[in-house]
C-alpha atoms as a PDB file:
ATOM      1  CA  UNK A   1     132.898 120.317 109.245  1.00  0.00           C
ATOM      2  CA  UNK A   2     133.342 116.701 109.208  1.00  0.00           C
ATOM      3  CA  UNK A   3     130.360 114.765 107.362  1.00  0.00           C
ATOM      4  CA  UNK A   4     128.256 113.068 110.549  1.00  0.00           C
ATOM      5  CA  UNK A   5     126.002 110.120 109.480  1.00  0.00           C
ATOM      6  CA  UNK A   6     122.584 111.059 108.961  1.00  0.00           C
ATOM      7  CA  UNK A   7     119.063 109.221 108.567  1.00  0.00           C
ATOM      8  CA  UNK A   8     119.214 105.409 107.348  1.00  0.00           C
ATOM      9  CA  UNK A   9     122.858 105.766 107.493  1.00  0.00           C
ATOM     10  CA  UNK A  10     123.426 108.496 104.582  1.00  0.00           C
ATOM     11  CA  UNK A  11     125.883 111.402 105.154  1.00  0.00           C
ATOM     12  CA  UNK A  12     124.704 114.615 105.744  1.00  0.00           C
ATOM     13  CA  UNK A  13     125.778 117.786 103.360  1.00  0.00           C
ATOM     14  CA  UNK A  14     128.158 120.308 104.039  1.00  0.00           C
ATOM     15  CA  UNK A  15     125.264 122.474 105.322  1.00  0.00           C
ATOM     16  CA  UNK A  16     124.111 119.892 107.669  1.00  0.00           C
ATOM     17  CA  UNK A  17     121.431 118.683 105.483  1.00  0.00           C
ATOM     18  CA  UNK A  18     121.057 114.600 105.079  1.00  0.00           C
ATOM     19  CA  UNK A  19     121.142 114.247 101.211  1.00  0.00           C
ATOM     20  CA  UNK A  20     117.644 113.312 100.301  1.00  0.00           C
ATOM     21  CA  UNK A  21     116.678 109.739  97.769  1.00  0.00           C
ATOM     22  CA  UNK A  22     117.142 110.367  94.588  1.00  0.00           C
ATOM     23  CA  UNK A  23     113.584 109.795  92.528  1.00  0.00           C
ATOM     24  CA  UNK A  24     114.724 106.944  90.725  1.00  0.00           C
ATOM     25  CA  UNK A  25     115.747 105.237  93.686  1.00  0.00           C
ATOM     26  CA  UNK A  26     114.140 101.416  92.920  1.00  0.00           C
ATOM     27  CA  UNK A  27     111.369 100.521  95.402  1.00  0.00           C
ATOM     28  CA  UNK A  28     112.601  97.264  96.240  1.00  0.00           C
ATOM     29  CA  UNK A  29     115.304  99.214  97.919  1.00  0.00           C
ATOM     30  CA  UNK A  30     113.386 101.127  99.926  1.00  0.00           C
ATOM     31  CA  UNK A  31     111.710  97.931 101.136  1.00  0.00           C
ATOM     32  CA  UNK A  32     115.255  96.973 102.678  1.00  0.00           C
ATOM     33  CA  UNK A  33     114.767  99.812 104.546  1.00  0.00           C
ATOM     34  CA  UNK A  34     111.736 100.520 105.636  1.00  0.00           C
ATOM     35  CA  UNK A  35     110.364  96.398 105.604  1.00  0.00           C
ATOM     36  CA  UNK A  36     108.131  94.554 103.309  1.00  0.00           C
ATOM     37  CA  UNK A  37     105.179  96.525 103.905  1.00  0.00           C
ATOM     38  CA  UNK A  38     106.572  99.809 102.381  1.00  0.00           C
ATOM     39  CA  UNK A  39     104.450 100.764  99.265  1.00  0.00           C
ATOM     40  CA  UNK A  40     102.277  97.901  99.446  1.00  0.00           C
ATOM     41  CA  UNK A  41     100.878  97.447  95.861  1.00  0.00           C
ATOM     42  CA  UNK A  42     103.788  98.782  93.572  1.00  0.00           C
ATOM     43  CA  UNK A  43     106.166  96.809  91.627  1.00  0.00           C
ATOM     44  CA  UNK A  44     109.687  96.479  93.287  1.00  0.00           C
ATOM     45  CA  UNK A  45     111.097  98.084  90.073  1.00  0.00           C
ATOM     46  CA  UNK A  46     108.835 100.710  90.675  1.00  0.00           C
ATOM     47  CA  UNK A  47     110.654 103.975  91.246  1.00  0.00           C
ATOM     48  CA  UNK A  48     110.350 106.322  94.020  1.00  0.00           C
ATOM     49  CA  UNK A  49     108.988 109.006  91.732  1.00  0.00           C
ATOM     50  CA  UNK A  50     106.368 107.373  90.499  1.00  0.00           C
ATOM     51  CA  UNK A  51     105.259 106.636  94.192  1.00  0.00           C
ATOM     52  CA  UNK A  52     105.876 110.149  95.118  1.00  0.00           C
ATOM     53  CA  UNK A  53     103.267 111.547  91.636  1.00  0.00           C
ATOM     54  CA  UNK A  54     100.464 108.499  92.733  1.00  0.00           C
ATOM     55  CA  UNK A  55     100.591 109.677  96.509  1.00  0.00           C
ATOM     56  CA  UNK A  56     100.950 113.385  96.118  1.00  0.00           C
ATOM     57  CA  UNK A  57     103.492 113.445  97.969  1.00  0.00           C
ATOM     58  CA  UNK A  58     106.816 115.983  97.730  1.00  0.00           C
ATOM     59  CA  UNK A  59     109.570 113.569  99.133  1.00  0.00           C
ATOM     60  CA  UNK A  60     109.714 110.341 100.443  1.00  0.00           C
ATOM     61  CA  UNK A  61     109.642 111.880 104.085  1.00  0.00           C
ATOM     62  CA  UNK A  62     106.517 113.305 103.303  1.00  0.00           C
ATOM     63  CA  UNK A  63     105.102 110.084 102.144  1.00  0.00           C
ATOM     64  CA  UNK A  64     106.454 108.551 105.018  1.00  0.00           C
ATOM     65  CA  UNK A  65     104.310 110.745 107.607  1.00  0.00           C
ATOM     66  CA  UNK A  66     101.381 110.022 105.442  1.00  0.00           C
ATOM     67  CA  UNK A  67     101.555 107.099 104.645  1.00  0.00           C
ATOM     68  CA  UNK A  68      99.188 106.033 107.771  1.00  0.00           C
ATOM     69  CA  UNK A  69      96.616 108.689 107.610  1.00  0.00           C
END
């Protein structure tokens, strides 16, 4: 199966999955993403781990359908 791009341009796995962000994945580069606005009030060296243990959340698309609830 050939690899198909997945979300935000990643590839997705052999098994059709897209690869999920790795937690230390710098916030800063999720803001060039998702805009500005994402994780207003953490440090742009901040990594997506720590967002994910202050929010509660399990993975970053969890946090992102929570995010404005």
């Amino acid at each position: 199966m050939a690899k198909q791009p997945g979300l935000d341009g990643r590839s997705r796995d052999d098994n059709g999955q897209t690869r999920a962000k790795n937690g230390n994945t710098r916030i800063d580069t999720l803001r060039e993403i998702y805009g500005n606005d994402f994780a207003e009030g953490m440090r742009g060296d901040a990594h997506l781990s720590t967002l994910l243990e202050r929010t509660g959340s399990s993975s970053l698309s969890e946090y992102l359908r929570n995010k404005d609830n």
